[in-house]
C-alpha atoms as a PDB file:
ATOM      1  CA  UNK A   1       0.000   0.000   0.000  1.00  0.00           C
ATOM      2  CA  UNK A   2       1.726   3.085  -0.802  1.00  0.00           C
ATOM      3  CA  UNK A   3       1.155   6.413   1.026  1.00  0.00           C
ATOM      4  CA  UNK A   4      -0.202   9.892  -0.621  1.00  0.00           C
ATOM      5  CA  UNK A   5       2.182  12.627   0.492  1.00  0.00           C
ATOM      6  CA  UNK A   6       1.134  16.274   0.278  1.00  0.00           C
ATOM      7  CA  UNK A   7       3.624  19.050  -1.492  1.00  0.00           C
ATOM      8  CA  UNK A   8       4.772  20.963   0.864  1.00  0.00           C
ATOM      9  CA  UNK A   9       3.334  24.000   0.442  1.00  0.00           C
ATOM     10  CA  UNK A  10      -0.390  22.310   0.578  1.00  0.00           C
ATOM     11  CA  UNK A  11       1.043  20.150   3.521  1.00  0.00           C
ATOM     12  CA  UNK A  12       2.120  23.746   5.362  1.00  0.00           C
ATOM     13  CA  UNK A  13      -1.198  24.972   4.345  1.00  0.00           C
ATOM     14  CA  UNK A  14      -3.116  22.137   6.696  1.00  0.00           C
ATOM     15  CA  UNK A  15      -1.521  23.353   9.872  1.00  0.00           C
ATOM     16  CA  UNK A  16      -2.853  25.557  12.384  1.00  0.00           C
ATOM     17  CA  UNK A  17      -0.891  28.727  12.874  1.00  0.00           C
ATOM     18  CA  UNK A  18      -0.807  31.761  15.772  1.00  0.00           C
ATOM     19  CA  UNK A  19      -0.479  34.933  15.881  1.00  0.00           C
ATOM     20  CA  UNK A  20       2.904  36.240  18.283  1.00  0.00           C
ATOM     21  CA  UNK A  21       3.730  38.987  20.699  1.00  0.00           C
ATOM     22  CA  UNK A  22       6.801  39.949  22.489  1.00  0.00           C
ATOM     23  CA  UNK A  23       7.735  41.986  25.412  1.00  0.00           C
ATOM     24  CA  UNK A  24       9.872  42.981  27.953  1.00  0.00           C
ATOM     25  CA  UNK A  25       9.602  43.150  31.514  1.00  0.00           C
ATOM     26  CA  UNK A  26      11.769  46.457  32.823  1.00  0.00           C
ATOM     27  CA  UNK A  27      12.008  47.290  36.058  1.00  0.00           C
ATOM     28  CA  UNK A  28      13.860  50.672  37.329  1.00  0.00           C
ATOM     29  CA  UNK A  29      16.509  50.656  40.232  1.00  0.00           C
ATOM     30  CA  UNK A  30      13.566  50.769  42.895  1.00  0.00           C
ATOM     31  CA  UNK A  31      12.259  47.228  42.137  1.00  0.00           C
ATOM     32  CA  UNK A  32       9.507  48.837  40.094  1.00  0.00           C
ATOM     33  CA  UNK A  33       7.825  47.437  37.087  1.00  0.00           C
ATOM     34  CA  UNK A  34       7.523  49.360  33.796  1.00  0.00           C
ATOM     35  CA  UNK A  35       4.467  49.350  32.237  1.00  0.00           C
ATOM     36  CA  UNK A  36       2.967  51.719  28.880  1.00  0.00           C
ATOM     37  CA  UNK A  37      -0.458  53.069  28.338  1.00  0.00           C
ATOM     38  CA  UNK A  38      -1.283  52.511  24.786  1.00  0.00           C
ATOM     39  CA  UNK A  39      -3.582  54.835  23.367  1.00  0.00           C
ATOM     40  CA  UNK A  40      -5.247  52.337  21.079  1.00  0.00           C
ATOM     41  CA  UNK A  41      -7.099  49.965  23.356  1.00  0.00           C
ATOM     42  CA  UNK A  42      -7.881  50.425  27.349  1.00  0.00           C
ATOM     43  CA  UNK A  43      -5.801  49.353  29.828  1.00  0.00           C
ATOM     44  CA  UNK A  44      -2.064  48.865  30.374  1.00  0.00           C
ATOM     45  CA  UNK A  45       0.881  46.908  29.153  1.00  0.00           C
ATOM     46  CA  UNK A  46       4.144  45.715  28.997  1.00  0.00           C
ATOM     47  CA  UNK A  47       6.171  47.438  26.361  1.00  0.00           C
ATOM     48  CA  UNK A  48       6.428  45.402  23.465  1.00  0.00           C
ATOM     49  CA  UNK A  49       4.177  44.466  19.934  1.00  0.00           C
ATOM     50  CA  UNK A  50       3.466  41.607  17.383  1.00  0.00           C
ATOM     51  CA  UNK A  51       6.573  39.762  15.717  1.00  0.00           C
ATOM     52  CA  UNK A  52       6.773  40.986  12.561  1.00  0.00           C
ATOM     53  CA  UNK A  53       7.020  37.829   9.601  1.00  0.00           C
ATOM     54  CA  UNK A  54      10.375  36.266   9.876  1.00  0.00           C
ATOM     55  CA  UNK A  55      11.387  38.002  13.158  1.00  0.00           C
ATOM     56  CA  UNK A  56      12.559  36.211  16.211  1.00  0.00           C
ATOM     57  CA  UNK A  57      10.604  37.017  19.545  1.00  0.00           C
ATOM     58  CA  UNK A  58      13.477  38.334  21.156  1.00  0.00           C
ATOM     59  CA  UNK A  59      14.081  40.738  18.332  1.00  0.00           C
ATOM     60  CA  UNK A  60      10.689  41.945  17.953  1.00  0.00           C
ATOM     61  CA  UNK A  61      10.711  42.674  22.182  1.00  0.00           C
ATOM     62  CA  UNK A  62      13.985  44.869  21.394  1.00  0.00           C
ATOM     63  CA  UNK A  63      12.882  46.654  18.286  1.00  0.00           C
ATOM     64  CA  UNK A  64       9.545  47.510  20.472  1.00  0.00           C
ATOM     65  CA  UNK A  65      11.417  48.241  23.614  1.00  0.00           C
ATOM     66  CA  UNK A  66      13.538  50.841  21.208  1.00  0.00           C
ATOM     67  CA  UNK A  67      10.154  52.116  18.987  1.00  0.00           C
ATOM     68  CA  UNK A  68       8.567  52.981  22.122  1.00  0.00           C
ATOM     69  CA  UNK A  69      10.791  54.098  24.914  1.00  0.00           C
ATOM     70  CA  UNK A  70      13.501  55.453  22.678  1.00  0.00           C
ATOM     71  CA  UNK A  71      15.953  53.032  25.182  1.00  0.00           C
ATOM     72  CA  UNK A  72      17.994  50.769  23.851  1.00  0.00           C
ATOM     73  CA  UNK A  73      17.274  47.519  25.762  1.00  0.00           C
ATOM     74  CA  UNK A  74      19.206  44.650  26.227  1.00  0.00           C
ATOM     75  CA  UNK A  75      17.233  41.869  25.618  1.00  0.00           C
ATOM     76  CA  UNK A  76      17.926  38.942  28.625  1.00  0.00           C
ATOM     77  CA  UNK A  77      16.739  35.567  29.208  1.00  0.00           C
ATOM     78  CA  UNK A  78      13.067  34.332  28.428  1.00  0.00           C
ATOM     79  CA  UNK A  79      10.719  34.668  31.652  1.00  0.00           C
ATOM     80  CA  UNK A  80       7.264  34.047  30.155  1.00  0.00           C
ATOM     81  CA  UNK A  81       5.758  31.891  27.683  1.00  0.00           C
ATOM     82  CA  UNK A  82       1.656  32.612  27.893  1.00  0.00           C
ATOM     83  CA  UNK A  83      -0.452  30.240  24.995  1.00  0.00           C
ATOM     84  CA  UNK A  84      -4.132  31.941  24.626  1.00  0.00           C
ATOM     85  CA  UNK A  85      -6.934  30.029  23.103  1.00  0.00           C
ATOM     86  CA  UNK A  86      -8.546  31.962  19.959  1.00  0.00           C
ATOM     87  CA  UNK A  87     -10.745  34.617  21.930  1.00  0.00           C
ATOM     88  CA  UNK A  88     -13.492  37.155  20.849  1.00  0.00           C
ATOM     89  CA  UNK A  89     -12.530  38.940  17.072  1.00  0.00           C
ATOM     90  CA  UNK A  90      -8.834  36.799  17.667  1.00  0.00           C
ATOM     91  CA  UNK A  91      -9.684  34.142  15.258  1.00  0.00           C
ATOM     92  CA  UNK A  92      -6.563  32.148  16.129  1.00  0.00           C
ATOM     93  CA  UNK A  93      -4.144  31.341  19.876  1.00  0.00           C
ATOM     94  CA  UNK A  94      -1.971  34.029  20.886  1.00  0.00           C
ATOM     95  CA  UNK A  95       1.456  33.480  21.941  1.00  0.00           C
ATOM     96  CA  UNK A  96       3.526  36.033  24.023  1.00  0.00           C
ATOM     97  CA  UNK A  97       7.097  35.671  25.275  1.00  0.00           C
ATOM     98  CA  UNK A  98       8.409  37.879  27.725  1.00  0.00           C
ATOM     99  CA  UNK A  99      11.790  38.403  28.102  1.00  0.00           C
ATOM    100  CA  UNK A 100      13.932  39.996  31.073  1.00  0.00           C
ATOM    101  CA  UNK A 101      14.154  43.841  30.077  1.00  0.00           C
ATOM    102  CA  UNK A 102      17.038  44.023  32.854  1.00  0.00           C
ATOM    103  CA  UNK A 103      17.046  47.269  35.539  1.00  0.00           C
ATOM    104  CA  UNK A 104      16.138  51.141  33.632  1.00  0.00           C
ATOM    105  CA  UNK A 105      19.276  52.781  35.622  1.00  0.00           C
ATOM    106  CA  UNK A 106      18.249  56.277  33.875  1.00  0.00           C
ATOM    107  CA  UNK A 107      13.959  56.122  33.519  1.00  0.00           C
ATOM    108  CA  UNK A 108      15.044  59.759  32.150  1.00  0.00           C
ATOM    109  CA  UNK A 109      16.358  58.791  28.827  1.00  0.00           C
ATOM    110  CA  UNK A 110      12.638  57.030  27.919  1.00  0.00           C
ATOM    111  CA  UNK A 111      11.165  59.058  24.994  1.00  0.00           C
ATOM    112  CA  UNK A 112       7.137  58.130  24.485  1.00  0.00           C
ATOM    113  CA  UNK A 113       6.281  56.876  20.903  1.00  0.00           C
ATOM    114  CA  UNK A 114       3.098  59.214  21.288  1.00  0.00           C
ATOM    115  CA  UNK A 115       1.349  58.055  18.090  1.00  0.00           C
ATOM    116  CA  UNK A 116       1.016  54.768  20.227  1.00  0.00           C
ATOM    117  CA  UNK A 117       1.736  55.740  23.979  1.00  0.00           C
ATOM    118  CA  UNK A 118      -0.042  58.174  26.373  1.00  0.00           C
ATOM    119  CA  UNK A 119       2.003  57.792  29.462  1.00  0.00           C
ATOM    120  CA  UNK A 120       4.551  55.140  31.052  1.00  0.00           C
ATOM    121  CA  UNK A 121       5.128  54.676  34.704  1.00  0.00           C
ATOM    122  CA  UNK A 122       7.154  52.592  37.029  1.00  0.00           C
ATOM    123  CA  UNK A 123       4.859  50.519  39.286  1.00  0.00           C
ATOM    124  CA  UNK A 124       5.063  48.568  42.494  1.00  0.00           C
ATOM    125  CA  UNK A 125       4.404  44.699  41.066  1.00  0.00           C
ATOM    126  CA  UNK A 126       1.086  44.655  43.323  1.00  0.00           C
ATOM    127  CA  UNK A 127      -0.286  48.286  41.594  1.00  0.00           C
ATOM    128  CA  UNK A 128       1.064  46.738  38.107  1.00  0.00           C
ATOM    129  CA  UNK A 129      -0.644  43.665  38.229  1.00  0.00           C
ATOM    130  CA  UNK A 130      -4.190  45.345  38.911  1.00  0.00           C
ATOM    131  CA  UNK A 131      -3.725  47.861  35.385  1.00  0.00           C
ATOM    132  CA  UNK A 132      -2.861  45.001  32.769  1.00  0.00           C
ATOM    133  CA  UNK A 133      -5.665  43.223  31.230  1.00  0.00           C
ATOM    134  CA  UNK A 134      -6.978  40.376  32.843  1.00  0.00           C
ATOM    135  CA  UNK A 135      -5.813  38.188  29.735  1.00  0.00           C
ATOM    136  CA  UNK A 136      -1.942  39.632  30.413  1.00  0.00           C
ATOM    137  CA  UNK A 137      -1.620  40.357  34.304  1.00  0.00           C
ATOM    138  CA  UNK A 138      -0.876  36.232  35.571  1.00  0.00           C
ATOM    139  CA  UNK A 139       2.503  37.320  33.078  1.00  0.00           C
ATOM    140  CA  UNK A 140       3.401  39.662  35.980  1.00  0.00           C
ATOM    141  CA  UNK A 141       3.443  37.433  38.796  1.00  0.00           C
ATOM    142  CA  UNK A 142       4.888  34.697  36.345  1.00  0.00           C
ATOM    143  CA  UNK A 143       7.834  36.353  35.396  1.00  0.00           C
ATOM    144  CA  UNK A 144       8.837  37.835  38.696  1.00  0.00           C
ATOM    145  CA  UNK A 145       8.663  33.678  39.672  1.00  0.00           C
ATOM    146  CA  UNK A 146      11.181  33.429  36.853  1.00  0.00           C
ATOM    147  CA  UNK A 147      13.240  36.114  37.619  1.00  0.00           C
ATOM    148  CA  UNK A 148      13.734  34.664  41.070  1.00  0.00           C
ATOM    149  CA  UNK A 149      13.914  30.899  40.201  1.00  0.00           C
ATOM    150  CA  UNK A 150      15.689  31.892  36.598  1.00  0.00           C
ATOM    151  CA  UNK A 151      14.150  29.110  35.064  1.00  0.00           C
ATOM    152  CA  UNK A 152      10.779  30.470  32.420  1.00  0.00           C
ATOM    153  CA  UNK A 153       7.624  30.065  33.129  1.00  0.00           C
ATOM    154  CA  UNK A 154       4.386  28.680  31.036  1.00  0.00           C
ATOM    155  CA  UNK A 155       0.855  30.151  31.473  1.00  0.00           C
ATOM    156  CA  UNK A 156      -1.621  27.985  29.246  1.00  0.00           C
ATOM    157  CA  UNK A 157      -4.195  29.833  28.460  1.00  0.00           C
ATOM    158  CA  UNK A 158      -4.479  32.777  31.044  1.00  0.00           C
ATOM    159  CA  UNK A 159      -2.848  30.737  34.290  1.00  0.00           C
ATOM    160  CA  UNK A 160       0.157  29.464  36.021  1.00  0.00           C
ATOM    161  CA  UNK A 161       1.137  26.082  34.543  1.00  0.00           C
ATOM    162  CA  UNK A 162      -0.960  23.210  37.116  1.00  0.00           C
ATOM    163  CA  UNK A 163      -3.199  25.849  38.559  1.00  0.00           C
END
């Protein structure tokens, strides 16, 4: 009996795909958490975007980290990975990696991008938590578990990894 193998391109076509963010978690000499107010959708975030085609997560975190801060930031070790089941007008699962923005010695130097940003503020982790979206804020708590353990974490679908 022989076996029908697809081309490919139709075989590539068969598989599921997601759509990808990327961020980084900053925090400033205090122990405070960075987060941005975009200006396009309610609520806060961590600074970062969706990976362009062909771009690696950790690139996309630094080239958002750069777009909207004007900081250079040196992209560390992965913290977060969070998998989100297709949800509302997202037609297909989200996945996000955070990555370890390092310590903001200088908060001074961040420039807003304000066609995206209306504001940016270091945070105590407990005020953070309570401004990101409900779909985002178990990242917080996540990657300050992975900062500490240095080992990342995975939230499936909205929650800590067994609970």
């Amino acid at each position: 009996m022989s076996k029908v193998f697809l081309e490919p391109a139709e075989w590539y076509a068969t598989l599921p795909s997601v759509f990808t963010s990327a961020a980084v978690l900053i925090t400033d000499a205090d122990d405070r958490v960075l987060l941005v107010k975009p200006n396009y959708r309610p609520g806060w975030s961590f600074p970062g975007g969706i990976v362009e085609n062909g771009e690696a997560p950790h690139d996309c975190a630094a080239r958002e980290a750069m777009e909207e801060l004007g900081v250079q930031v040196e992209v560390g070790g992965l913290l977060v990975v969070h998998w989100s089941p297709p949800a509302g007008d997202r037609p297909r699962s989200m996945v996000n990696f955070l990555f370890d923005g390092g310590v903001l010695d200088d908060p001074s130097r961040i420039r807003l991008q304000a066609d995206e940003l209306d504001d940016a503020a270091f945070l105590a982790w407990d005020t953070a938590v309570t401004l990101l979206p409900e779909v985002s804020a178990p990242r917080l708590p996540a990657a300050r578990l992975a900062r500490r353990e240095r080992r990342p974490v995975y939230l499936p679908g909205g929650g800590p990894a067994g609970g």
